[in-house]
N, C-alpha and C. Protein backbone atom coordinates (compact mmCIF):
# COMPACT_ATOMS: atom_id res chain seq x y z
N UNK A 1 -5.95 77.57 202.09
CA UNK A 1 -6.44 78.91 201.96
C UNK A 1 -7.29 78.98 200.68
N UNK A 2 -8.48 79.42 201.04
CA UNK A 2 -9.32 80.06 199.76
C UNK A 2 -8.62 80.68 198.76
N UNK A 3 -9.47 80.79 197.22
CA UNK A 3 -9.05 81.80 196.32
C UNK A 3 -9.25 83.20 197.13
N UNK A 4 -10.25 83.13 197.47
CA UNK A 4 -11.24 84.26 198.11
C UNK A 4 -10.38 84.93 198.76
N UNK A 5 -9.68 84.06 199.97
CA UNK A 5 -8.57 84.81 200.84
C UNK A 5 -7.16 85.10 200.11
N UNK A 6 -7.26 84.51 199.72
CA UNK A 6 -5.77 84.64 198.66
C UNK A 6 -5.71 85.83 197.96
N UNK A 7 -7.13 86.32 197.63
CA UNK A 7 -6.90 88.07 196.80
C UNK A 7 -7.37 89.15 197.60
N UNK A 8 -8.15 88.72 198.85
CA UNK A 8 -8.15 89.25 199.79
C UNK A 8 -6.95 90.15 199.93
N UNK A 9 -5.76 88.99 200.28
CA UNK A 9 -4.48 89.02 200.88
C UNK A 9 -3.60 90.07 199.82
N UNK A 10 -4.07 90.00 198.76
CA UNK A 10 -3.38 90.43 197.47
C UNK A 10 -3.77 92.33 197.27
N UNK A 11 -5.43 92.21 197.56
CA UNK A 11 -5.51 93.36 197.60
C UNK A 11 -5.35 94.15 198.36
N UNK A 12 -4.77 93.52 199.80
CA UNK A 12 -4.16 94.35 200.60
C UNK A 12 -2.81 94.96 200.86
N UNK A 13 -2.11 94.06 199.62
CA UNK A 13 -0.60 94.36 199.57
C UNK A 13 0.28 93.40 200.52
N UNK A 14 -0.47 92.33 200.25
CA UNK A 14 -0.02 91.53 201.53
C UNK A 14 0.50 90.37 201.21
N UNK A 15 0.04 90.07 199.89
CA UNK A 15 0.61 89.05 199.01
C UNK A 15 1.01 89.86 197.86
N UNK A 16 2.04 89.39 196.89
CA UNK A 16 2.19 89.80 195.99
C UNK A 16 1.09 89.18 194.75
N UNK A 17 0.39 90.09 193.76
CA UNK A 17 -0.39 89.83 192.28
C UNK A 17 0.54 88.81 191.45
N UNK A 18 -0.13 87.59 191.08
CA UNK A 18 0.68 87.13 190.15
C UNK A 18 1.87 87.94 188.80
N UNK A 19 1.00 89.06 188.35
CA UNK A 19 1.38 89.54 187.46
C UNK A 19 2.26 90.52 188.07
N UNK A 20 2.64 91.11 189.20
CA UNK A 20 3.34 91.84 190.25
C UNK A 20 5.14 90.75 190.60
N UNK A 21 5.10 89.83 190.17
CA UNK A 21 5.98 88.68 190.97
C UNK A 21 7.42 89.10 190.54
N UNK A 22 8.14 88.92 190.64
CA UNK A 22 9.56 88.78 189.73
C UNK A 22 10.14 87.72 189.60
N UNK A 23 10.56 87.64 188.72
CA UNK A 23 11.38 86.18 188.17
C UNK A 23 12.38 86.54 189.40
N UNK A 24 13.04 85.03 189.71
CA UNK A 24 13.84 84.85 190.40
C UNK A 24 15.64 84.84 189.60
N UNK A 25 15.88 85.63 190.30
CA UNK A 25 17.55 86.82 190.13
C UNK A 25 18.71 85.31 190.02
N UNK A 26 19.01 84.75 188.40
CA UNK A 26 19.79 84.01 187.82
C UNK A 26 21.34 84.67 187.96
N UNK A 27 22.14 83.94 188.40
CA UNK A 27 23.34 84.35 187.95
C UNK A 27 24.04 83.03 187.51
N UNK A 28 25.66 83.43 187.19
CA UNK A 28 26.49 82.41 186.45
C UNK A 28 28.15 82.73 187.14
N UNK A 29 27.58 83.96 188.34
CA UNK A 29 28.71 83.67 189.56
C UNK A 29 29.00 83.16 190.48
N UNK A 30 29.92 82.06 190.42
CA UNK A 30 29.55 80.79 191.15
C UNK A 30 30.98 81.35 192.31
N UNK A 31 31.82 82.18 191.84
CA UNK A 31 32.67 82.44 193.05
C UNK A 31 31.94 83.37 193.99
N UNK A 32 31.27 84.09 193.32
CA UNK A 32 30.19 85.34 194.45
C UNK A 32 29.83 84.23 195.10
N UNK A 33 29.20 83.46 195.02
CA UNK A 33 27.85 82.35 195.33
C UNK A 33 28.97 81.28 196.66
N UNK A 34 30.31 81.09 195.89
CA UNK A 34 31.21 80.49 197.22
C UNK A 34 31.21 81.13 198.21
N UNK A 35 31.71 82.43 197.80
CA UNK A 35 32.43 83.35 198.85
C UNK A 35 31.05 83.49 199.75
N UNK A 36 29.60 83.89 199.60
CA UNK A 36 28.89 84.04 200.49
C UNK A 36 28.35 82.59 201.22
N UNK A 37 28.81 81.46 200.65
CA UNK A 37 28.65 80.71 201.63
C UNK A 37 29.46 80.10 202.01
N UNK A 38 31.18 79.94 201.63
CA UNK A 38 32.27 79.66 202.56
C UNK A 38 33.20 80.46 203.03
N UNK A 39 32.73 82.02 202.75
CA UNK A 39 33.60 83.04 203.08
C UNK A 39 34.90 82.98 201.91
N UNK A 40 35.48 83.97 202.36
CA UNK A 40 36.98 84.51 201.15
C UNK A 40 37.80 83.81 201.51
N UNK A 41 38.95 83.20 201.06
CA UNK A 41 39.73 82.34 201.11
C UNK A 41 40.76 83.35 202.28
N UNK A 42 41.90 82.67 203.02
CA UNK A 42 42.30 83.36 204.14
C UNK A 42 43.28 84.54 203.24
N UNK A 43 43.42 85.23 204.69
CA UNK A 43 44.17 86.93 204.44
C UNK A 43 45.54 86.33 204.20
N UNK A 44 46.21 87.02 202.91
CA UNK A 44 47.65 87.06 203.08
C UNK A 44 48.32 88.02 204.16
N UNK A 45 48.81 87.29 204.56
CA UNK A 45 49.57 88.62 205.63
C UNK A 45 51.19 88.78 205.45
N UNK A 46 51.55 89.82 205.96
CA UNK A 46 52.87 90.59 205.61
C UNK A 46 53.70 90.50 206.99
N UNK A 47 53.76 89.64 207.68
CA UNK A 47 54.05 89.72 209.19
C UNK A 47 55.80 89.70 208.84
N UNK A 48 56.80 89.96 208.04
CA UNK A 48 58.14 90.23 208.69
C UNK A 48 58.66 90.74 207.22
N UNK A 49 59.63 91.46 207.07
CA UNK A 49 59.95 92.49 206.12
C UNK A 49 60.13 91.62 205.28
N UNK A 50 59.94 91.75 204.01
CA UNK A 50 60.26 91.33 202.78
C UNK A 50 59.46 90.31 202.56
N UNK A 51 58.11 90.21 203.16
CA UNK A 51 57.33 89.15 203.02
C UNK A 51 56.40 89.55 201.52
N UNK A 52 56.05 88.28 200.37
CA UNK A 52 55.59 89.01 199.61
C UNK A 52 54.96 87.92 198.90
N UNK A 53 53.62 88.77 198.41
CA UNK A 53 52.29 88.05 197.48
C UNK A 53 52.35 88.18 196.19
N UNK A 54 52.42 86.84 195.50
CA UNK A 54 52.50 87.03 194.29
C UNK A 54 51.46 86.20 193.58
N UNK A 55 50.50 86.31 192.54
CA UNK A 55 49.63 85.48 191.75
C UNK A 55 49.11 86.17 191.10
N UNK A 56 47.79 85.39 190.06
CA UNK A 56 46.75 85.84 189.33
C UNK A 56 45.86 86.39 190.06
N UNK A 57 45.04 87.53 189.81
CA UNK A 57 43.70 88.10 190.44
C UNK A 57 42.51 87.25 190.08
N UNK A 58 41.52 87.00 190.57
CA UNK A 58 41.01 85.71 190.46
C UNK A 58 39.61 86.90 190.46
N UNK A 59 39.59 87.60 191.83
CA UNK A 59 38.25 88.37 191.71
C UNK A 59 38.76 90.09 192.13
N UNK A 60 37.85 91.15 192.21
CA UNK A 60 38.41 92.42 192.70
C UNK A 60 36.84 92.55 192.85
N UNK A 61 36.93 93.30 194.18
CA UNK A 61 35.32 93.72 194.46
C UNK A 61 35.74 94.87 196.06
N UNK A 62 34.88 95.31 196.35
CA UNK A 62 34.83 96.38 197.35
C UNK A 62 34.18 95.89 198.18
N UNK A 63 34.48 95.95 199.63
CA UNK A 63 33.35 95.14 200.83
C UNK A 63 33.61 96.77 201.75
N UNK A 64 32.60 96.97 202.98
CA UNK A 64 32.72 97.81 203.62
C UNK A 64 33.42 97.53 204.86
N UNK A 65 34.74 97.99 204.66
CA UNK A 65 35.69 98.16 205.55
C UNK A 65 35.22 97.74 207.41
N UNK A 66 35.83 96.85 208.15
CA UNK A 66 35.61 96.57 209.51
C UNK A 66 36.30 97.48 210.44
N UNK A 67 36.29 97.54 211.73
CA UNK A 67 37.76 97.51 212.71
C UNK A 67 38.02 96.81 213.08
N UNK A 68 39.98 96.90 212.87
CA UNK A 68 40.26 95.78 213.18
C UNK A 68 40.25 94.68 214.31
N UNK A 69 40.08 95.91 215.44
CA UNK A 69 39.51 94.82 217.02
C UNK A 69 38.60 94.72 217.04
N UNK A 70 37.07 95.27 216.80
CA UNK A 70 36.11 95.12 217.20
C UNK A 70 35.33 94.12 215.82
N UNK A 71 35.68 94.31 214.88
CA UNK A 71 35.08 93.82 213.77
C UNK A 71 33.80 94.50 213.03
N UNK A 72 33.47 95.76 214.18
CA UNK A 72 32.15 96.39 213.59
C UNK A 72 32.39 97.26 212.34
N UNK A 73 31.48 97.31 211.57
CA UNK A 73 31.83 97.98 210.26
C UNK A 73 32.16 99.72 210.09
N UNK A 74 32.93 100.37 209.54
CA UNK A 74 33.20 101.50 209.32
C UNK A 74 32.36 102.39 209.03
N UNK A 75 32.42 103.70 209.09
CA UNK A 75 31.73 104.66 208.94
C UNK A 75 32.31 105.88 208.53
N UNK A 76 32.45 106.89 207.72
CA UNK A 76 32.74 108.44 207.65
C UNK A 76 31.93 109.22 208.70
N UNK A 77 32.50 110.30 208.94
CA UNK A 77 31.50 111.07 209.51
C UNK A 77 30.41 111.38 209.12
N UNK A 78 29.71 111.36 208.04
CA UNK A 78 28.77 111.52 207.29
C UNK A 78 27.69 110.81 207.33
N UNK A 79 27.87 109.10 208.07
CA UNK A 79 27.14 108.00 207.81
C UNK A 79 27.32 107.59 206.63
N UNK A 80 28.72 107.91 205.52
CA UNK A 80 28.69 106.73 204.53
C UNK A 80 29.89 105.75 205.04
N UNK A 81 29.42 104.60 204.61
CA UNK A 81 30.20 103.62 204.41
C UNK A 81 31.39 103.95 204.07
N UNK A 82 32.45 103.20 205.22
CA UNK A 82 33.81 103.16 204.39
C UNK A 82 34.21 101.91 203.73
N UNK A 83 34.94 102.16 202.22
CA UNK A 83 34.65 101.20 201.56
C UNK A 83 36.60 100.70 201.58
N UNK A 84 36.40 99.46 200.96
CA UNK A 84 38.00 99.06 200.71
C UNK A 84 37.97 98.38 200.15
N UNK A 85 38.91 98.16 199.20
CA UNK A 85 38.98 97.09 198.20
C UNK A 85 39.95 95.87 198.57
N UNK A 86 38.73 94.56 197.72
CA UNK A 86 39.59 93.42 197.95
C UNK A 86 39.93 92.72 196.75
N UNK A 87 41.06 91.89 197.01
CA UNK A 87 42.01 91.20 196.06
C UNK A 87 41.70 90.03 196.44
N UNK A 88 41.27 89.12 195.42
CA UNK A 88 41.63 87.43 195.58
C UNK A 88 42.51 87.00 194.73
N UNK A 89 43.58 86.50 195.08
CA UNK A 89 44.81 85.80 194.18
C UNK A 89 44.62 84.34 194.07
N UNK A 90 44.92 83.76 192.87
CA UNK A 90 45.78 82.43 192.60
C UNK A 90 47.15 83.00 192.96
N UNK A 91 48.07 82.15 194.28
CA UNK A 91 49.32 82.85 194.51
C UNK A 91 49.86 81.26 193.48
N UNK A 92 51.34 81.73 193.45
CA UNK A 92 52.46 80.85 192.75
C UNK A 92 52.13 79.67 193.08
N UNK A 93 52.11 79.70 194.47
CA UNK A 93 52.17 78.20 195.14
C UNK A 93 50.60 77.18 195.08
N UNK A 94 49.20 78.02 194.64
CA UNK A 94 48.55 77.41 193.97
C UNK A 94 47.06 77.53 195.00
N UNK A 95 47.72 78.01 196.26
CA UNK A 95 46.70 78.64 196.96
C UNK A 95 45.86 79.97 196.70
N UNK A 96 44.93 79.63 197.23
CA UNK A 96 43.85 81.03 196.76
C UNK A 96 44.37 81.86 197.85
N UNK A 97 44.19 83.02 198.07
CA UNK A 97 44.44 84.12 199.14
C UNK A 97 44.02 85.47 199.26
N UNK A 98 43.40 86.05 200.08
CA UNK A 98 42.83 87.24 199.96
C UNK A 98 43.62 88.69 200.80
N UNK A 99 43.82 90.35 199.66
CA UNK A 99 44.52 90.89 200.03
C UNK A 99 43.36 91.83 200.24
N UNK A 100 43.54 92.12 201.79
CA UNK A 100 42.27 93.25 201.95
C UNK A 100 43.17 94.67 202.27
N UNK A 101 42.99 95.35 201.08
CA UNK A 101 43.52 96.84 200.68
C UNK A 101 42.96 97.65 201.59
N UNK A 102 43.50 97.84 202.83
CA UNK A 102 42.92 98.73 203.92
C UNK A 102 43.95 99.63 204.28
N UNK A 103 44.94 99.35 204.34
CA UNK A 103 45.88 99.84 205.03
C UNK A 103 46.91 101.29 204.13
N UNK A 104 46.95 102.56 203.83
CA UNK A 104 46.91 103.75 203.44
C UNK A 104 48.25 103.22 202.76
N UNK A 105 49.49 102.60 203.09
CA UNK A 105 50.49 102.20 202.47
C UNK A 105 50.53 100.83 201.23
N UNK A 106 49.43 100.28 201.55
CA UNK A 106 49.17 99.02 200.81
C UNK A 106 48.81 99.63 199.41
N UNK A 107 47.81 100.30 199.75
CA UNK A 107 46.25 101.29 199.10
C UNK A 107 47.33 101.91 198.00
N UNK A 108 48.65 102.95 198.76
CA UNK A 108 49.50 103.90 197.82
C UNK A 108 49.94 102.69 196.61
N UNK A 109 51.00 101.64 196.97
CA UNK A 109 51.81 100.77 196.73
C UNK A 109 50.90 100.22 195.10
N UNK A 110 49.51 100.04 195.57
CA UNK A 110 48.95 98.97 194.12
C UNK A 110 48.13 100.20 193.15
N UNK A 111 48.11 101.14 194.05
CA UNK A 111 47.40 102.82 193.12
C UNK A 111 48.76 103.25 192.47
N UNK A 112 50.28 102.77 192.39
CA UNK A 112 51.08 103.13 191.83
C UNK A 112 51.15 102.37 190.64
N UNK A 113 50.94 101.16 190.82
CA UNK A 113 50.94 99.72 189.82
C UNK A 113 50.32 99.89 188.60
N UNK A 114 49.17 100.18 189.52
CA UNK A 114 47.85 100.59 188.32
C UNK A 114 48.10 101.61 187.57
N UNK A 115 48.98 102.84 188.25
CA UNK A 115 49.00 103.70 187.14
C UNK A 115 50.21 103.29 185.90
N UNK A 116 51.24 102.74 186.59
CA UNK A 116 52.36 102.69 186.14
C UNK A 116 52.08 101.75 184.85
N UNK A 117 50.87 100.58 184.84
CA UNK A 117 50.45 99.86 184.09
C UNK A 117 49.62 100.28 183.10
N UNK A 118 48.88 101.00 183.53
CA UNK A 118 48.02 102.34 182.52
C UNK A 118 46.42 101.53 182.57
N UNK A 119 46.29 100.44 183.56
CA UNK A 119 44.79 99.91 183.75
C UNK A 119 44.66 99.61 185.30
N UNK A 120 43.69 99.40 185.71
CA UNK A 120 43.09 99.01 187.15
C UNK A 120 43.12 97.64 187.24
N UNK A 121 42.71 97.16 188.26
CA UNK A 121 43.01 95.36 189.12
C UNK A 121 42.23 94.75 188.31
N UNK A 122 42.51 93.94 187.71
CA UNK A 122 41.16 93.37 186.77
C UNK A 122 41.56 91.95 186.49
N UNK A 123 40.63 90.43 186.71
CA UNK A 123 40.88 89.39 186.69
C UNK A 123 41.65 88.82 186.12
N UNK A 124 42.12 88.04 185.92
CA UNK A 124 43.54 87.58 185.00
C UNK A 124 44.73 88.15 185.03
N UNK A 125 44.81 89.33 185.18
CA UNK A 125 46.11 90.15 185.70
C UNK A 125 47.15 89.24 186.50
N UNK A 126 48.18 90.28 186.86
CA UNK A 126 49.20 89.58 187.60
C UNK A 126 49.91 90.37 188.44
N UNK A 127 49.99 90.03 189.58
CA UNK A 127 50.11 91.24 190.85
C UNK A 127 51.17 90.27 191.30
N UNK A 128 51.99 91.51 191.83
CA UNK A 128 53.14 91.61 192.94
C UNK A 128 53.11 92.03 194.50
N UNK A 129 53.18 91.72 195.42
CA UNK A 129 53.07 93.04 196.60
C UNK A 129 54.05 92.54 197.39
N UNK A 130 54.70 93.28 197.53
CA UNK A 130 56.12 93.35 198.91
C UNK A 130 56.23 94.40 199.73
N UNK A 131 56.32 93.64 201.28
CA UNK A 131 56.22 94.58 202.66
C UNK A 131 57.85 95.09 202.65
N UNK A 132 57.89 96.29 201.81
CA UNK A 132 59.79 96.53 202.09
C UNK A 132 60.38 97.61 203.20
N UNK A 133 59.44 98.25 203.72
CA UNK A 133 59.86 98.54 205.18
C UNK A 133 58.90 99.20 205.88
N UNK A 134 59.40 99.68 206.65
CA UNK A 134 58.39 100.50 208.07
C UNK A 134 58.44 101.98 208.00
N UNK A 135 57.22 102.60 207.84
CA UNK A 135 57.18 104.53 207.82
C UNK A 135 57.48 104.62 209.72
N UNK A 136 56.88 105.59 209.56
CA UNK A 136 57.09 106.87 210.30
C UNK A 136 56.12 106.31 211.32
N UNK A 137 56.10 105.95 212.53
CA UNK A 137 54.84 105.70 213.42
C UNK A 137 54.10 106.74 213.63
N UNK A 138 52.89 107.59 213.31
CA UNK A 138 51.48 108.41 213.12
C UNK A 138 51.59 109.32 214.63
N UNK A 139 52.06 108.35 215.80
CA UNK A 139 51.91 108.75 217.29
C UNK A 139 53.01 107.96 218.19
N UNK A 140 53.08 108.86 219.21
CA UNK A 140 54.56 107.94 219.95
C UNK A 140 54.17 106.37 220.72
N UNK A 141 54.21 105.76 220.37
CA UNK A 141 53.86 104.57 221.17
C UNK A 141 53.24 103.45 220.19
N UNK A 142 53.20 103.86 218.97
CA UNK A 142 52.49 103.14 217.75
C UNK A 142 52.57 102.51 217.13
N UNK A 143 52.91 101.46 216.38
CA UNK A 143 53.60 100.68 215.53
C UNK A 143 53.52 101.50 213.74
N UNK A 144 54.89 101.48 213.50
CA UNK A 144 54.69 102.06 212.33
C UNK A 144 54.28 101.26 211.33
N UNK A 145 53.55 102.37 209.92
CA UNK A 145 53.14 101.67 209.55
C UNK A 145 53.76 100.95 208.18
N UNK A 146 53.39 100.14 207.50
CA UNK A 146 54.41 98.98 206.76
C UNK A 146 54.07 99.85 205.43
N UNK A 147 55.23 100.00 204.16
CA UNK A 147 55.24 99.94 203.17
C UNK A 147 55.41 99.07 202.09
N UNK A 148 54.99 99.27 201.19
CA UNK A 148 54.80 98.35 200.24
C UNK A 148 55.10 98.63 198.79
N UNK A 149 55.76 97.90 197.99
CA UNK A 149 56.14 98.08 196.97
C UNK A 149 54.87 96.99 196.14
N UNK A 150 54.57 97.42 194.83
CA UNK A 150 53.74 96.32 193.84
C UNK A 150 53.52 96.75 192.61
N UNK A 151 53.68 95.35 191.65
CA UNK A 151 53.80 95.56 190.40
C UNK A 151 52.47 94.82 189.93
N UNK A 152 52.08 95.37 188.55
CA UNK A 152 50.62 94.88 188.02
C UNK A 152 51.05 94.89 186.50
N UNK A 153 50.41 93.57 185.93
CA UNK A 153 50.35 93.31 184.51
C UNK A 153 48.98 92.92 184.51
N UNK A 154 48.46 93.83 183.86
CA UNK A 154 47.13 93.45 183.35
C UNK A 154 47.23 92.42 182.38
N UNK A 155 45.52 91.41 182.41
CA UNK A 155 45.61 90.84 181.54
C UNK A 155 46.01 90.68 179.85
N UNK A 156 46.84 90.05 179.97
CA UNK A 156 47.09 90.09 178.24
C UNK A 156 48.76 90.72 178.07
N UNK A 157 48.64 91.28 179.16
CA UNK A 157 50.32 91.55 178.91
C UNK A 157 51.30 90.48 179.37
N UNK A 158 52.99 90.94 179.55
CA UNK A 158 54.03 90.37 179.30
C UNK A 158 53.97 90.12 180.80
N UNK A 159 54.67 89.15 181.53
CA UNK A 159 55.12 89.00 182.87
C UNK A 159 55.67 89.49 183.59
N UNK A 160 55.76 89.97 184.96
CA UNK A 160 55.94 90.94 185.13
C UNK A 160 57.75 89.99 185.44
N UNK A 161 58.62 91.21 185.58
CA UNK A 161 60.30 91.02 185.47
C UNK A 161 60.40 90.50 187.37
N UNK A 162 61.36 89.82 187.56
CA UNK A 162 61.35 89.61 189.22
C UNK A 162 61.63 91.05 189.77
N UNK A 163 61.28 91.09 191.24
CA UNK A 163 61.48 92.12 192.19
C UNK A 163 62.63 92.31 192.22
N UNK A 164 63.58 93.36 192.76
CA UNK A 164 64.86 93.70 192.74
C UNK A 164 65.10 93.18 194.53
N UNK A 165 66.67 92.92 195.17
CA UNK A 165 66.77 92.61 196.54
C UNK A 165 66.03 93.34 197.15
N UNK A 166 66.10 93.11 198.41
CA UNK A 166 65.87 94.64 199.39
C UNK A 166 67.27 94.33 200.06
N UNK A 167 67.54 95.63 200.74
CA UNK A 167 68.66 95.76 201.53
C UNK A 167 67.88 94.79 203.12
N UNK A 168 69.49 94.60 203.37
CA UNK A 168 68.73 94.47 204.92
C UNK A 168 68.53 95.33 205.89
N UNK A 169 67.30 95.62 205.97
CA UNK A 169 67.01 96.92 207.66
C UNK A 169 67.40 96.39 208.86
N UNK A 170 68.04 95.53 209.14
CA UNK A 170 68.06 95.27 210.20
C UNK A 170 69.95 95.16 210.28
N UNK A 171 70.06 95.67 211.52
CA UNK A 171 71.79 96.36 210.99
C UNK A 171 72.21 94.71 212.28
N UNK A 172 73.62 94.65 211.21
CA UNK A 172 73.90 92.91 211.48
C UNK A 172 74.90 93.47 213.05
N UNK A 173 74.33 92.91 213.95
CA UNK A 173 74.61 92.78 215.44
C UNK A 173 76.01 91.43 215.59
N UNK A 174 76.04 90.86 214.67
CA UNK A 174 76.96 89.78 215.26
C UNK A 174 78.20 90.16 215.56
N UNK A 175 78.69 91.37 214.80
CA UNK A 175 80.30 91.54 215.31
C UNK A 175 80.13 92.39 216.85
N UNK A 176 81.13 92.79 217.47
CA UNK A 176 81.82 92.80 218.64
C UNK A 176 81.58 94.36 218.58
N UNK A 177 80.75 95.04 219.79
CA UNK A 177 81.10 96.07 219.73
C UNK A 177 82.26 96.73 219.80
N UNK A 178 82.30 98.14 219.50
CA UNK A 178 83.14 98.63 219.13
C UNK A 178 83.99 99.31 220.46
N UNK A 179 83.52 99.31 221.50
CA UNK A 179 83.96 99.50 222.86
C UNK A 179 84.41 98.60 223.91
């Protein structure tokens, strides 16, 4: 290509003016830079009572919320984005793991932490989360939904103390009925 065409192209808005260009956008986040090209490390999940996540926060960031069958992204009535926050842990055991804060009981459980701690989710910290029982099902036919207990030490503080038992919800069937 000509100079000729080349400012041609320029004065049409069609190329960018040398002096128009932008430096190219440096960073020194190399976990952003993973996560968009190997994805978030897998979901912790809570699948049977007393199941529970424990580690360092590694990252905290907000993605726009999916559904959960369809996978298409959320919406308000409004057309804004629904947003949700995510957790990446170093858990105990040394695996990375990701807690996606969607769920209205999860959401209560670590908005208690935070206050109770007197700071928000912030890297280096040290998070707790335990599934300790089942609410109220929303509608008849529904699965209720799971509660959660969780503790937060922000960075720089003391460790957090172990969890206390849970009782067992599940009432022990082995003896003989009573009839």
């Amino acid at each position: 290509m000509t100079d000729q065409a080349i400012e041609n192209l320029q004065e049409a808005g069609l190329v960018p003016k040398p002096e128009d260009r932008k430096p190219l956008a440096r960073t020194e986040d190399y976990d952003e830079i993973d996560a968009l090209l190997m994805g978030p490390p897998a979901a912790i999940k809570f699948g049977e009572y007393g199941a529970t996540a424990v580690g360092s926060i590694v990252s905290v960031f907000a993605r726009q919320a999916t559904d959960f069958d369809s996978g298409e992204p959320k919406f308000w009535d409004d057309g804004q984005p629904i947003m949700e926050p995510v957790v990446i842990l170093t858990q105990d055991n040394g695996e990375l793991g990701t807690l996606y804060v969607s769920s209205a009981g999860l959401r209560t459980a670590l908005k208690d932490a935070c206050r109770t701690a007197g700071k928000g989710l912030r890297p280096g910290g040290y998070l707790v989360v335990r599934y300790t029982k089942d609410g109220e099902p929303f509608r008849k036919g529904a699965f209720p939904p799971k509660i959660y207990d969780a503790q937060y030490a922000p960075p720089g503080r003391p460790p957090l103390p172990p969890l206390p038992e849970l009782p067992n919800p599940v009432p022990d069937t082995s003896a003989e009925p009573p009839f």
